[in-house]
N, C-alpha and C. Protein backbone atom coordinates (compact mmCIF):
# COMPACT_ATOMS: atom_id res chain seq x y z
N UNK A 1 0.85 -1.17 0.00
CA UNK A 1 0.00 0.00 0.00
C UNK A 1 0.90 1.24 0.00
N UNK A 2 1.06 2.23 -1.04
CA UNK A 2 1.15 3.65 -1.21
C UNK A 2 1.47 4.15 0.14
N UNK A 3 2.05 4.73 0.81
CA UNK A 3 2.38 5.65 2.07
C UNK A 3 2.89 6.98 1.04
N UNK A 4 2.23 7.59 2.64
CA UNK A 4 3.01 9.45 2.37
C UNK A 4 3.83 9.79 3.55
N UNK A 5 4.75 10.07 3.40
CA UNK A 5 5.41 10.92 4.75
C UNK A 5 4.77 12.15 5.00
N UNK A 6 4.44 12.37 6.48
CA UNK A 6 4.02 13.11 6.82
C UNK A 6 4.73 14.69 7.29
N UNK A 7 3.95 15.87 6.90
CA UNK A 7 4.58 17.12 7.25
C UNK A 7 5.10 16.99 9.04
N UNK A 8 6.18 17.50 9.06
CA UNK A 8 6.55 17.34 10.84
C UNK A 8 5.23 18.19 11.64
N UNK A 9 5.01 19.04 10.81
CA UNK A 9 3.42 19.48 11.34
C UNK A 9 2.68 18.81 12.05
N UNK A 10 2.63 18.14 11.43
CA UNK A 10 1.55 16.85 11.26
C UNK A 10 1.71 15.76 11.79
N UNK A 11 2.24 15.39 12.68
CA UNK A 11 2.90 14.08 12.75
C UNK A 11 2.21 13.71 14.15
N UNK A 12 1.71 14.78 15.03
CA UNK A 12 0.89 14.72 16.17
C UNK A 12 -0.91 14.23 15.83
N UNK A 13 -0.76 14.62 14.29
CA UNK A 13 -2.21 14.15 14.38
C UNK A 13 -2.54 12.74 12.95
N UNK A 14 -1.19 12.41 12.24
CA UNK A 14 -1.24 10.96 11.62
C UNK A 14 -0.17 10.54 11.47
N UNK A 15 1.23 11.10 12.61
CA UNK A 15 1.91 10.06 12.89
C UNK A 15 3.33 10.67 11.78
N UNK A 16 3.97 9.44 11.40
CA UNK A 16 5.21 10.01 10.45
C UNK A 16 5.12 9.58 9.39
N UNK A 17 4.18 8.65 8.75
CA UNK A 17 3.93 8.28 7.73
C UNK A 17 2.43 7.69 7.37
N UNK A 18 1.91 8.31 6.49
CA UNK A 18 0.65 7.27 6.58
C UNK A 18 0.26 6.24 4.94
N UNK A 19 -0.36 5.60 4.94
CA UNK A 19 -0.66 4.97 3.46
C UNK A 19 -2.00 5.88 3.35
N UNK A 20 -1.51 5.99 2.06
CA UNK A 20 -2.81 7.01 1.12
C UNK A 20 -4.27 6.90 1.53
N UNK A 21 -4.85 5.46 1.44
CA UNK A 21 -5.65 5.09 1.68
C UNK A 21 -6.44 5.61 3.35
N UNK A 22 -5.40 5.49 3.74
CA UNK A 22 -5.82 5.70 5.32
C UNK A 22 -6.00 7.27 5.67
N UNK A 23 -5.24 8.07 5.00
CA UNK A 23 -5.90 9.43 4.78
C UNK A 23 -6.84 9.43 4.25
N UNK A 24 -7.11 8.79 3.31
CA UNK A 24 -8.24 9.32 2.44
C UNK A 24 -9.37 9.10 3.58
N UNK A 25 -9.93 7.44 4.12
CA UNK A 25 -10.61 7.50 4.86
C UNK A 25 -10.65 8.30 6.16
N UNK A 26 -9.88 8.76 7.09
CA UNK A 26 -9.53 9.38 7.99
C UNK A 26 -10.54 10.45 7.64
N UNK A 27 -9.89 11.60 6.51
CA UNK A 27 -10.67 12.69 5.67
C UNK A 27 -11.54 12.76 5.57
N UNK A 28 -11.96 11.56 4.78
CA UNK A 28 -13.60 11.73 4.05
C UNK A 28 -14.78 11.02 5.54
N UNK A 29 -14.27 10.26 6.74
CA UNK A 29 -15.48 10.12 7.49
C UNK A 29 -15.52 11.26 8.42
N UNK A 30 -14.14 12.35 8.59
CA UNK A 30 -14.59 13.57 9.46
C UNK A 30 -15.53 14.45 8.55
N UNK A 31 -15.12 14.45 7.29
CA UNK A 31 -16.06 15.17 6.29
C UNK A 31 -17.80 14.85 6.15
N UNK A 32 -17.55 13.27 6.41
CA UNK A 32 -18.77 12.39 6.23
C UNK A 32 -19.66 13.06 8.18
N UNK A 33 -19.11 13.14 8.94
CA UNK A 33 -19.70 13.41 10.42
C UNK A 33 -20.43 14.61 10.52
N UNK A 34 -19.26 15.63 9.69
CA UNK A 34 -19.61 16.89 9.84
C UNK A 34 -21.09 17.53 8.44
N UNK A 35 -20.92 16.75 7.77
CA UNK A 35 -22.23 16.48 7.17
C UNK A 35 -23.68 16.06 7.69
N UNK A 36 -23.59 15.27 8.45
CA UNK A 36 -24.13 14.49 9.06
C UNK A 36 -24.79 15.28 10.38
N UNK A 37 -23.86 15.72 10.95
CA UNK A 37 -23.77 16.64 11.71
C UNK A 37 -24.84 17.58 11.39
N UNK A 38 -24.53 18.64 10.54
CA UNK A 38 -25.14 19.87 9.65
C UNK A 38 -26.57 19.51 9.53
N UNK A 39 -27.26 17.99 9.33
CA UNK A 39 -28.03 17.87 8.57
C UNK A 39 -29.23 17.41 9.70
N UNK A 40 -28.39 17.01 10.97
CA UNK A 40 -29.10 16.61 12.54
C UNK A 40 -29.43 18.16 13.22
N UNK A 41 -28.49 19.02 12.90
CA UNK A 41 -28.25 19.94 13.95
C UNK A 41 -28.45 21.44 13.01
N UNK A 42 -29.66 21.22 11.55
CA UNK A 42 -29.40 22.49 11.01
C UNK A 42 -30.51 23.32 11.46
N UNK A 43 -31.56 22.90 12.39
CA UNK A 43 -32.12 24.58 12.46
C UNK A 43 -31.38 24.96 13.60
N UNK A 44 -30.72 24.25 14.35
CA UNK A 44 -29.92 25.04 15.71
C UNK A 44 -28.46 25.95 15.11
N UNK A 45 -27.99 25.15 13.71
CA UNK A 45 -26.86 25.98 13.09
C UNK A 45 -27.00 26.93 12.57
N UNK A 46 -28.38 27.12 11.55
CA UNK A 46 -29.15 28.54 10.86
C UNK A 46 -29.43 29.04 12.26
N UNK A 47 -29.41 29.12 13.35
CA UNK A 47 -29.50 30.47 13.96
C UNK A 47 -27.90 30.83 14.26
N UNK A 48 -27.31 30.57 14.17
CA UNK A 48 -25.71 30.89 14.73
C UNK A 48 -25.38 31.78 14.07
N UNK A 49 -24.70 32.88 14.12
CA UNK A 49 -23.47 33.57 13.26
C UNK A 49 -22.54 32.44 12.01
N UNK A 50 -22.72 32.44 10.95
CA UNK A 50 -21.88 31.66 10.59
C UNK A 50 -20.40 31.34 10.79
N UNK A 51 -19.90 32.04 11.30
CA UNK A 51 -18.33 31.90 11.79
C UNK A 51 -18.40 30.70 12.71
N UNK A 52 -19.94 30.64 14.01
CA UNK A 52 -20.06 29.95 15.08
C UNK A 52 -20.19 28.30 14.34
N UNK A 53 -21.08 28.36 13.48
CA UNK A 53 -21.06 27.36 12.70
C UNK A 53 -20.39 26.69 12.55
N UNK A 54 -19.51 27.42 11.62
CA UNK A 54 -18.61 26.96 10.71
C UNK A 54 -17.36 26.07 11.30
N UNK A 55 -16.88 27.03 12.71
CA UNK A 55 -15.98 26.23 13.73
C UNK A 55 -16.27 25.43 14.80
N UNK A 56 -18.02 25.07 14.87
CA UNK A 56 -18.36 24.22 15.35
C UNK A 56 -18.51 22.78 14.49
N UNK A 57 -18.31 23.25 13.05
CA UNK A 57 -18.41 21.97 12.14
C UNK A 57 -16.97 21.67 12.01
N UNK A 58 -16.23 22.50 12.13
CA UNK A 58 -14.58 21.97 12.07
C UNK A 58 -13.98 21.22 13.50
N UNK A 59 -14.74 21.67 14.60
CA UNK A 59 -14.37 20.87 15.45
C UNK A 59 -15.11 19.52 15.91
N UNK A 60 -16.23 19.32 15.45
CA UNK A 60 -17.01 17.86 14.92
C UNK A 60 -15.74 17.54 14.00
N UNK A 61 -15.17 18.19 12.76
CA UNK A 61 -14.86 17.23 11.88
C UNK A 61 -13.49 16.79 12.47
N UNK A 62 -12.65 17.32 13.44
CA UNK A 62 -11.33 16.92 14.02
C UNK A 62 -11.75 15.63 14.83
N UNK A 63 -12.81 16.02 15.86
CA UNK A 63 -13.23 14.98 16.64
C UNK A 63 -13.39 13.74 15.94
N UNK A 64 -14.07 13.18 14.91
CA UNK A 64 -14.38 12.31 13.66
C UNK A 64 -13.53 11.79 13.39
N UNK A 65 -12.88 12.75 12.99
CA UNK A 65 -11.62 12.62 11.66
C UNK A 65 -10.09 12.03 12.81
N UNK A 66 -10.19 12.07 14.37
CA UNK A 66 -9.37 11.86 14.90
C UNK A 66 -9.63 10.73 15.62
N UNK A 67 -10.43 10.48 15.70
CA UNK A 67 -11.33 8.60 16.13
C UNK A 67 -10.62 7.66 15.25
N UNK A 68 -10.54 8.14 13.63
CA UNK A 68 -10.06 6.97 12.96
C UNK A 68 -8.26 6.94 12.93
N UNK A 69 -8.38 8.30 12.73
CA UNK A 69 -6.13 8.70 12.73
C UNK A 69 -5.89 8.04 14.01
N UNK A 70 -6.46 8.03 14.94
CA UNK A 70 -5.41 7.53 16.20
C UNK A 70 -5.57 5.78 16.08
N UNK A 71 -6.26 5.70 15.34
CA UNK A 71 -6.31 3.91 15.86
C UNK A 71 -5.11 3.28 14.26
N UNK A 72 -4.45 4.21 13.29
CA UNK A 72 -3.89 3.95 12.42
C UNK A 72 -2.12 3.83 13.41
N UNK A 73 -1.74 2.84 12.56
CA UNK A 73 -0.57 2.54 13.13
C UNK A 73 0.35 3.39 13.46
N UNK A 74 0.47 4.40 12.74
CA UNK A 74 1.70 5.66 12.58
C UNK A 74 1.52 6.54 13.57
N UNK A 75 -0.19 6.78 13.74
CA UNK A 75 -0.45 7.89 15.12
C UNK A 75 -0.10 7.57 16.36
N UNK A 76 -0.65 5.66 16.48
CA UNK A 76 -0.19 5.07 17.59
C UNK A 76 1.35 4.59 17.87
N UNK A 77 1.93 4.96 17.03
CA UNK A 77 3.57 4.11 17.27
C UNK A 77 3.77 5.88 17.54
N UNK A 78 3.62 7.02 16.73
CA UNK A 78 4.07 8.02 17.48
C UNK A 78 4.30 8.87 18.43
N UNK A 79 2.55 7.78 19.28
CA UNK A 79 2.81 8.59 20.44
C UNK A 79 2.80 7.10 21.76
N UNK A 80 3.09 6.21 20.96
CA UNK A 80 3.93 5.12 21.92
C UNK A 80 5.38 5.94 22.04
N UNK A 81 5.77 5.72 21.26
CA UNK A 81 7.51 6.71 21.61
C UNK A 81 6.96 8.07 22.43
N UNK A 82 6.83 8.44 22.41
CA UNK A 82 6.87 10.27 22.96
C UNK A 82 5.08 10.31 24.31
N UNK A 83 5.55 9.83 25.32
CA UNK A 83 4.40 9.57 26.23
C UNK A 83 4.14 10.68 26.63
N UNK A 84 5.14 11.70 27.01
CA UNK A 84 4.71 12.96 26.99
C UNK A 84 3.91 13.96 26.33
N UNK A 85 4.27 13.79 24.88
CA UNK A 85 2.84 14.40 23.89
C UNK A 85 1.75 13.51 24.33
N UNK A 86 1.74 12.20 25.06
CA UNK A 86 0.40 11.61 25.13
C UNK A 86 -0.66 12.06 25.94
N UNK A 87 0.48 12.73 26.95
CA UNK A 87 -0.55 13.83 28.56
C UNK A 87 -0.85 14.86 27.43
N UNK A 88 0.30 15.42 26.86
CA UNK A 88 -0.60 16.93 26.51
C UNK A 88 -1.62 16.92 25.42
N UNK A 89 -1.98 15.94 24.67
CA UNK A 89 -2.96 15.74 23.91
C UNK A 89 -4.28 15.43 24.53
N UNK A 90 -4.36 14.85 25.67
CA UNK A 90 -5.19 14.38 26.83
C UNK A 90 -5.76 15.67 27.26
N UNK A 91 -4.51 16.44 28.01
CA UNK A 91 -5.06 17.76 28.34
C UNK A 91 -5.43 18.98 27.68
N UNK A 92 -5.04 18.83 26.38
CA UNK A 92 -5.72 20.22 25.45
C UNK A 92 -7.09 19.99 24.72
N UNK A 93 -7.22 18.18 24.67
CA UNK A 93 -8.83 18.48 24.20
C UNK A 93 -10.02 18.51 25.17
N UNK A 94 -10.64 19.67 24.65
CA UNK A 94 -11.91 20.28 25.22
C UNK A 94 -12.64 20.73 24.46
N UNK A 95 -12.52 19.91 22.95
CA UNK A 95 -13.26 20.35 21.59
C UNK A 95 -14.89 20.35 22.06
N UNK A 96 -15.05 18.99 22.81
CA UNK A 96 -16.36 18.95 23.09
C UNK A 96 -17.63 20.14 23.63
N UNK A 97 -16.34 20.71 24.65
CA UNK A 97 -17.40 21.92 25.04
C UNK A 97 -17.16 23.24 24.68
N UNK A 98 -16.25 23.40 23.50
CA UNK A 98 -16.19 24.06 22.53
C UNK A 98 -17.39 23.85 21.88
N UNK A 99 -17.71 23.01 21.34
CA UNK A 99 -18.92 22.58 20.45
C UNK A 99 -20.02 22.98 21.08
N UNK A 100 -20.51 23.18 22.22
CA UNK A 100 -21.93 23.42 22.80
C UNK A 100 -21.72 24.68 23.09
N UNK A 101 -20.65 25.05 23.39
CA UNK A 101 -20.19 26.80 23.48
C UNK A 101 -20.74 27.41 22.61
N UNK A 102 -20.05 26.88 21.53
CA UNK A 102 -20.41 27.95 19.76
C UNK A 102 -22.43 27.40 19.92
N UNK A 103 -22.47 26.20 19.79
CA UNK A 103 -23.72 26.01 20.12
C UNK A 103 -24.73 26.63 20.68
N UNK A 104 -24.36 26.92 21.53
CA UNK A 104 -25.02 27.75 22.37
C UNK A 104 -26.11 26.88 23.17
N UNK A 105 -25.61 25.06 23.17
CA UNK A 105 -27.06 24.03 23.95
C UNK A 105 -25.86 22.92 24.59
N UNK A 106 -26.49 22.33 25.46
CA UNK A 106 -25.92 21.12 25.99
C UNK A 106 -24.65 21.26 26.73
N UNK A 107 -24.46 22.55 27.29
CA UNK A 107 -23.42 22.86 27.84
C UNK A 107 -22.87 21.67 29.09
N UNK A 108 -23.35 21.73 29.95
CA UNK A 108 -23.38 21.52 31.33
C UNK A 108 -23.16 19.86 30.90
N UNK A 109 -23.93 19.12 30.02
CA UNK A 109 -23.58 18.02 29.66
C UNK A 109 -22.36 17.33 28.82
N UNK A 110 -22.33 18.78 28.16
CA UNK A 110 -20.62 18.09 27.62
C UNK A 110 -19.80 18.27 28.41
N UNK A 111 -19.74 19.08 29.39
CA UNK A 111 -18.58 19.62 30.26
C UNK A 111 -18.89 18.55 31.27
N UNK A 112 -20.17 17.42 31.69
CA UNK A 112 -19.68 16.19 32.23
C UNK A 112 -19.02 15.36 31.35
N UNK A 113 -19.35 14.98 29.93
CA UNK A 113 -18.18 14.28 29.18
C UNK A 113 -17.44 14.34 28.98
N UNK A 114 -16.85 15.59 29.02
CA UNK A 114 -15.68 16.46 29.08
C UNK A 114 -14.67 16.03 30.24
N UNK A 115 -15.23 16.04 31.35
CA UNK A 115 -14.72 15.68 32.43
C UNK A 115 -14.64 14.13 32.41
N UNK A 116 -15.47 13.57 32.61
CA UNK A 116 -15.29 12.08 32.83
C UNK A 116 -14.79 11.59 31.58
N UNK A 117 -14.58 11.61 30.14
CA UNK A 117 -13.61 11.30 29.23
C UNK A 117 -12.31 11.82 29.67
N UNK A 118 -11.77 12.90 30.46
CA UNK A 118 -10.46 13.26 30.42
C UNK A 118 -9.73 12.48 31.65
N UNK A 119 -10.73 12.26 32.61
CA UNK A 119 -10.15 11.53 33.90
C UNK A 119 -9.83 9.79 33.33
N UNK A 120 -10.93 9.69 32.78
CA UNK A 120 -10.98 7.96 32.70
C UNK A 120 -9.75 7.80 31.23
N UNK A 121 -9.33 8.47 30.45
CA UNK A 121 -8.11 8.71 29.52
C UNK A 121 -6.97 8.71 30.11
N UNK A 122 -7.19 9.37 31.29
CA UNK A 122 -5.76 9.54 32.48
C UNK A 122 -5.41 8.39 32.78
N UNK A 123 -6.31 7.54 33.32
CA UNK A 123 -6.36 6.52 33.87
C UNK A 123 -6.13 5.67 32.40
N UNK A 124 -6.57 5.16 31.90
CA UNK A 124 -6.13 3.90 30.82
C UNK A 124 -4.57 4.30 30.55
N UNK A 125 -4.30 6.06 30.28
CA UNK A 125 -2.97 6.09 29.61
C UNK A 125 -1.98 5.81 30.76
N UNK A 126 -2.30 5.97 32.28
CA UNK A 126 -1.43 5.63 33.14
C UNK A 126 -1.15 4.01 33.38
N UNK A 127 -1.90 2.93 32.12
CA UNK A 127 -1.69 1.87 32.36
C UNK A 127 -1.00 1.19 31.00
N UNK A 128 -0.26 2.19 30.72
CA UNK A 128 0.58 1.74 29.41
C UNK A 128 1.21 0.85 29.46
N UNK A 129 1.83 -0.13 28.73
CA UNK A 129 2.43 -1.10 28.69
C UNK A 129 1.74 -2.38 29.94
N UNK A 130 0.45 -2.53 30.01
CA UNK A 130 0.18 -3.35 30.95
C UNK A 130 -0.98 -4.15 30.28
N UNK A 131 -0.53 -5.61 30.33
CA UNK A 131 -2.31 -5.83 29.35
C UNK A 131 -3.83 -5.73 29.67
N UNK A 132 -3.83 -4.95 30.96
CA UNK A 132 -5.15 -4.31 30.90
C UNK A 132 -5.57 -3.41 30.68
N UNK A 133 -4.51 -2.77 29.46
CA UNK A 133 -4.90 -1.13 29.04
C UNK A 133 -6.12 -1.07 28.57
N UNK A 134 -6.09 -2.30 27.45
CA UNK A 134 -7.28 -2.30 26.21
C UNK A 134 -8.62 -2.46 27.42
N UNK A 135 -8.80 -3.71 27.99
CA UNK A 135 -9.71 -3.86 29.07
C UNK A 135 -10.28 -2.93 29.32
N UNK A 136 -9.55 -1.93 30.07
CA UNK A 136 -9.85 -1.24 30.80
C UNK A 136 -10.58 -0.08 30.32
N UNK A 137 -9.91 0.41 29.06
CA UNK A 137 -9.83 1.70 28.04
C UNK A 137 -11.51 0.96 27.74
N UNK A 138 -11.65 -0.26 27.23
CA UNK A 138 -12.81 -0.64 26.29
C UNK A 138 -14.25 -0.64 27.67
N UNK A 139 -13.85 -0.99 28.84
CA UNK A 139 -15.01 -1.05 30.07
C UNK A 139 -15.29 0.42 30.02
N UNK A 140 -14.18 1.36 30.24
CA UNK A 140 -14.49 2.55 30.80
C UNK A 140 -15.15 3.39 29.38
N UNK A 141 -15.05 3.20 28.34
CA UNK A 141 -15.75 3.70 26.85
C UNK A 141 -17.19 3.16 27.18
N UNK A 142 -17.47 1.90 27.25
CA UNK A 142 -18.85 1.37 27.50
C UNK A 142 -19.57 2.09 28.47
N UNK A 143 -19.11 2.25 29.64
CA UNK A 143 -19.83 3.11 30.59
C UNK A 143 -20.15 4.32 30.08
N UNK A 144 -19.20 5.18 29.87
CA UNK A 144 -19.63 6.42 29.28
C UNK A 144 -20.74 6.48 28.40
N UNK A 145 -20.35 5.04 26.95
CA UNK A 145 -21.38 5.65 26.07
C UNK A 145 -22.70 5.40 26.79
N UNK A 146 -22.74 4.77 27.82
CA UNK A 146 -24.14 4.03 28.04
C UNK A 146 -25.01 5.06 29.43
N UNK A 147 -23.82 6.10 29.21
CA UNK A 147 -24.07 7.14 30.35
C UNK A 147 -25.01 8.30 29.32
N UNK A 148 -24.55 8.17 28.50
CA UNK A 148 -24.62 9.57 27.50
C UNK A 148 -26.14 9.66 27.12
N UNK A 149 -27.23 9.06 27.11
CA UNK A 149 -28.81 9.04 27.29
C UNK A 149 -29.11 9.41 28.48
N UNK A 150 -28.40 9.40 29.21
CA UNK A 150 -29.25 10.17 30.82
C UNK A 150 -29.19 11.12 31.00
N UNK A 151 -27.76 12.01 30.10
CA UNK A 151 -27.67 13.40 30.28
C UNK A 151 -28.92 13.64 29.54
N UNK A 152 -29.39 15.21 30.59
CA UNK A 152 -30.01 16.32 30.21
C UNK A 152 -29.38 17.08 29.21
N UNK A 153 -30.10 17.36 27.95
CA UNK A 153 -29.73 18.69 27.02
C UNK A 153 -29.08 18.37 26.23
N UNK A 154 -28.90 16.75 25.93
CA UNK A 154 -27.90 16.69 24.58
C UNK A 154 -29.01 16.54 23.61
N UNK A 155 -28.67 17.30 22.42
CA UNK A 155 -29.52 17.01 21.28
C UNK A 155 -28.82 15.60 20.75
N UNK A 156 -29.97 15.00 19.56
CA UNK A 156 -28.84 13.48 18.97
C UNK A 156 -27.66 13.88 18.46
N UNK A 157 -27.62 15.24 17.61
CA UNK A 157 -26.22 15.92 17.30
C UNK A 157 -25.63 15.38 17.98
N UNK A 158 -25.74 16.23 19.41
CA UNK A 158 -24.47 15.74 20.44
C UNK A 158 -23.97 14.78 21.16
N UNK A 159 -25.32 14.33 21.01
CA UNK A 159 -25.36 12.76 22.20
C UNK A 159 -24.20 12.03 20.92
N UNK A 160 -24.08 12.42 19.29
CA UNK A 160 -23.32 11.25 18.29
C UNK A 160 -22.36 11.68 18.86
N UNK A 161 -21.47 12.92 18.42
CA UNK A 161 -20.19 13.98 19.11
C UNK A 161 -19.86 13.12 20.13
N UNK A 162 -20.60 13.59 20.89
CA UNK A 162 -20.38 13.12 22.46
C UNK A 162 -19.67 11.54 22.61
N UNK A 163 -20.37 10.84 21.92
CA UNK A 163 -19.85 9.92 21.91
C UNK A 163 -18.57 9.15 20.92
N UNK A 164 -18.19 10.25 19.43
CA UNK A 164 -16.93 10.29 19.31
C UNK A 164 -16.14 10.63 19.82
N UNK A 165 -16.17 11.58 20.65
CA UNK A 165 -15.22 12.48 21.35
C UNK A 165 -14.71 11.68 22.79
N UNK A 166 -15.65 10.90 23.19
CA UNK A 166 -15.08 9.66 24.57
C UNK A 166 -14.43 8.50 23.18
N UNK A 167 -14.82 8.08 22.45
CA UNK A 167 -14.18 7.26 21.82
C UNK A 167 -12.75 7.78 21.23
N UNK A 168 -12.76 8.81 20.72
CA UNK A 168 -11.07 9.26 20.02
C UNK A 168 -10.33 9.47 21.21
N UNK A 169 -10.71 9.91 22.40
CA UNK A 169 -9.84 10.87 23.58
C UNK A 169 -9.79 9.16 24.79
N UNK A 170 -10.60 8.48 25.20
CA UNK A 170 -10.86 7.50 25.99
C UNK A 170 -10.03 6.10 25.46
N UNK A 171 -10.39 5.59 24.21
CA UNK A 171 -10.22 4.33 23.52
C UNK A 171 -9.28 4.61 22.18
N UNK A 172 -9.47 5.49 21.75
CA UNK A 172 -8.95 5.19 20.35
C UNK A 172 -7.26 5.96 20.72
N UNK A 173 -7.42 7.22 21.57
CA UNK A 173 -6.15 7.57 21.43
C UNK A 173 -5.46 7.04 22.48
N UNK A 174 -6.11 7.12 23.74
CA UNK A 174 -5.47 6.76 25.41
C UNK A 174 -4.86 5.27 25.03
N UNK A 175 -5.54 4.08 24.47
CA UNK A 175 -4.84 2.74 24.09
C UNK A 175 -3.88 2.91 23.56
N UNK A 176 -2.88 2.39 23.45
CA UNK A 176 -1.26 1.42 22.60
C UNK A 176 -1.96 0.63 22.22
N UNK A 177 -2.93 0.36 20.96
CA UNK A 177 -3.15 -0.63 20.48
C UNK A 177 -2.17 -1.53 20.11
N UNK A 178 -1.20 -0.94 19.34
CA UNK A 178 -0.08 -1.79 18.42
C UNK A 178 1.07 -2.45 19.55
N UNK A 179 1.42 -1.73 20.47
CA UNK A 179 2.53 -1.79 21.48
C UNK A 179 3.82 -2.59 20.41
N UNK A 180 4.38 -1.91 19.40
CA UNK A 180 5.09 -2.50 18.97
C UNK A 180 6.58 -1.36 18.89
N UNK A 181 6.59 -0.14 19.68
CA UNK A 181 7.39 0.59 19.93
C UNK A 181 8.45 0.41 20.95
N UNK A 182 9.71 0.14 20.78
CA UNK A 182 10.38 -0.59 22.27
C UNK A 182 10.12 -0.29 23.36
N UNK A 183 10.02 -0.72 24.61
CA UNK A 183 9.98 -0.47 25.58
C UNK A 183 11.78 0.42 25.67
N UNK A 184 11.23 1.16 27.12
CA UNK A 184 12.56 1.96 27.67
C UNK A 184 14.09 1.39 27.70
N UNK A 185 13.63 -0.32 27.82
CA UNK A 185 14.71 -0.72 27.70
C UNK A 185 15.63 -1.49 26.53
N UNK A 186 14.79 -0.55 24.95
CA UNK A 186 15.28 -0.91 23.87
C UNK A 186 15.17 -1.96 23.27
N UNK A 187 14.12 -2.52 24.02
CA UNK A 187 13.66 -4.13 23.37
C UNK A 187 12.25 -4.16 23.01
N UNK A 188 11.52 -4.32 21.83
CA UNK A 188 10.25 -4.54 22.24
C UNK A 188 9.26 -6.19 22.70
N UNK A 189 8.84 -5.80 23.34
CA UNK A 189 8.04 -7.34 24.84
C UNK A 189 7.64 -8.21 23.60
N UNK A 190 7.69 -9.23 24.24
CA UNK A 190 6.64 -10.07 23.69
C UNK A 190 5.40 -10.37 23.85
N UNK A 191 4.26 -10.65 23.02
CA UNK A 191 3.11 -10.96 23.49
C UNK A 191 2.35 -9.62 23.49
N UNK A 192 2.84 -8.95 22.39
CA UNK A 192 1.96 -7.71 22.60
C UNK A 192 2.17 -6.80 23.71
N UNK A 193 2.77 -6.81 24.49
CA UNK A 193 2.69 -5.90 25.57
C UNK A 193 4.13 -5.24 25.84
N UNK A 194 4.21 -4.28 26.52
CA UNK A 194 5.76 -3.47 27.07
C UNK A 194 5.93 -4.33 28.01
N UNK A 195 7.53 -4.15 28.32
CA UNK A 195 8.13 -3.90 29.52
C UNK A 195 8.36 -5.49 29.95
């Protein structure tokens, strides 16, 4: 399969190389969400300022579009090496309540998903190299999504969001799926796992 090297730009959000293919899809299902999106959530978007819109559909389409990049090999081997970009990626997304911000609905409810996706991310990524990351990452995703109908004030817009946004930040990015990056001590484990 075709690969592209990636801009050093870029390398935080598909890694250092990706195959063509896997951009393309990456692309076209954040494109495909934020459509989707538009088409759940358009008389609440025709009242917005279009600017509000517009960067509420770009941050649906990162959220989307970053569910599928992190579970691709290149995103995950890049931030198996560099655990440190793995906290600060943890701690700068808050796209979610960005989204109800510009929104102007469902505040109070994303800012619980908000919260309980960033704690329970803490927790799976503090169990790196251990084979109950996936376990754990995949129990604590289930709860959430199965939390996300009880909140008050999510429209289905958000309740979908809502529930990419625990999936890219909880499961898709917090896991080492691949664990095929050496461990610290220059060897990589056997059996799938570090250390």
């Amino acid at each position: 399969m075709r690969s592209l090297r990636i801009h050093p730009h870029l390398h935080d959000v598909f890694g250092e190389e990706q195959p063509v293919a896997y951009l393309a899809a990456i692309l076209l299902f954040g494109a495909a969400v934020a459509v989707v999106f538009t088409l759940s959530a358009g008389p609440l978007l025709a009242d917005l300022a279009w600017w509000r819109a517009a960067l509420a559909l770009v941050f649906v389409l990162d959220i989307a579009a970053g569910c599928v990049a992190n579970f691709t090999p290149s995103t995950n081997d890049f931030y198996a090496a560099r655990p440190r970009n793995r906290w600060v990626f943890i701690a700068i997304h808050f796209h979610i309540v960005l989204v109800a911000l510009l929104l102007g609905s469902g505040i109070a409810a994303a800012a619980v998903v908000w919260a309980y996706t960033i704690a329970a991310a803490a927790l799976v990524n503090r169990l790196a190299g251990q084979g109950a990351q996936t376990f754990v990452g995949g129990l604590l995703l289930a709860v959430g999504l199965t939390a996300l109908p009880l909140l008050p004030g999510l429209t289905p817009a958000m309740m979908a969001v809502s529930g990419l946004f625990m999936l890219k930040v909880l499961f898709s990015f917090a896991v080492d799926h691949y664990r095929t990056v050496p461990a610290h001590d220059g060897q990589a484990s056997k059996n799938g796992g570090r250390g």
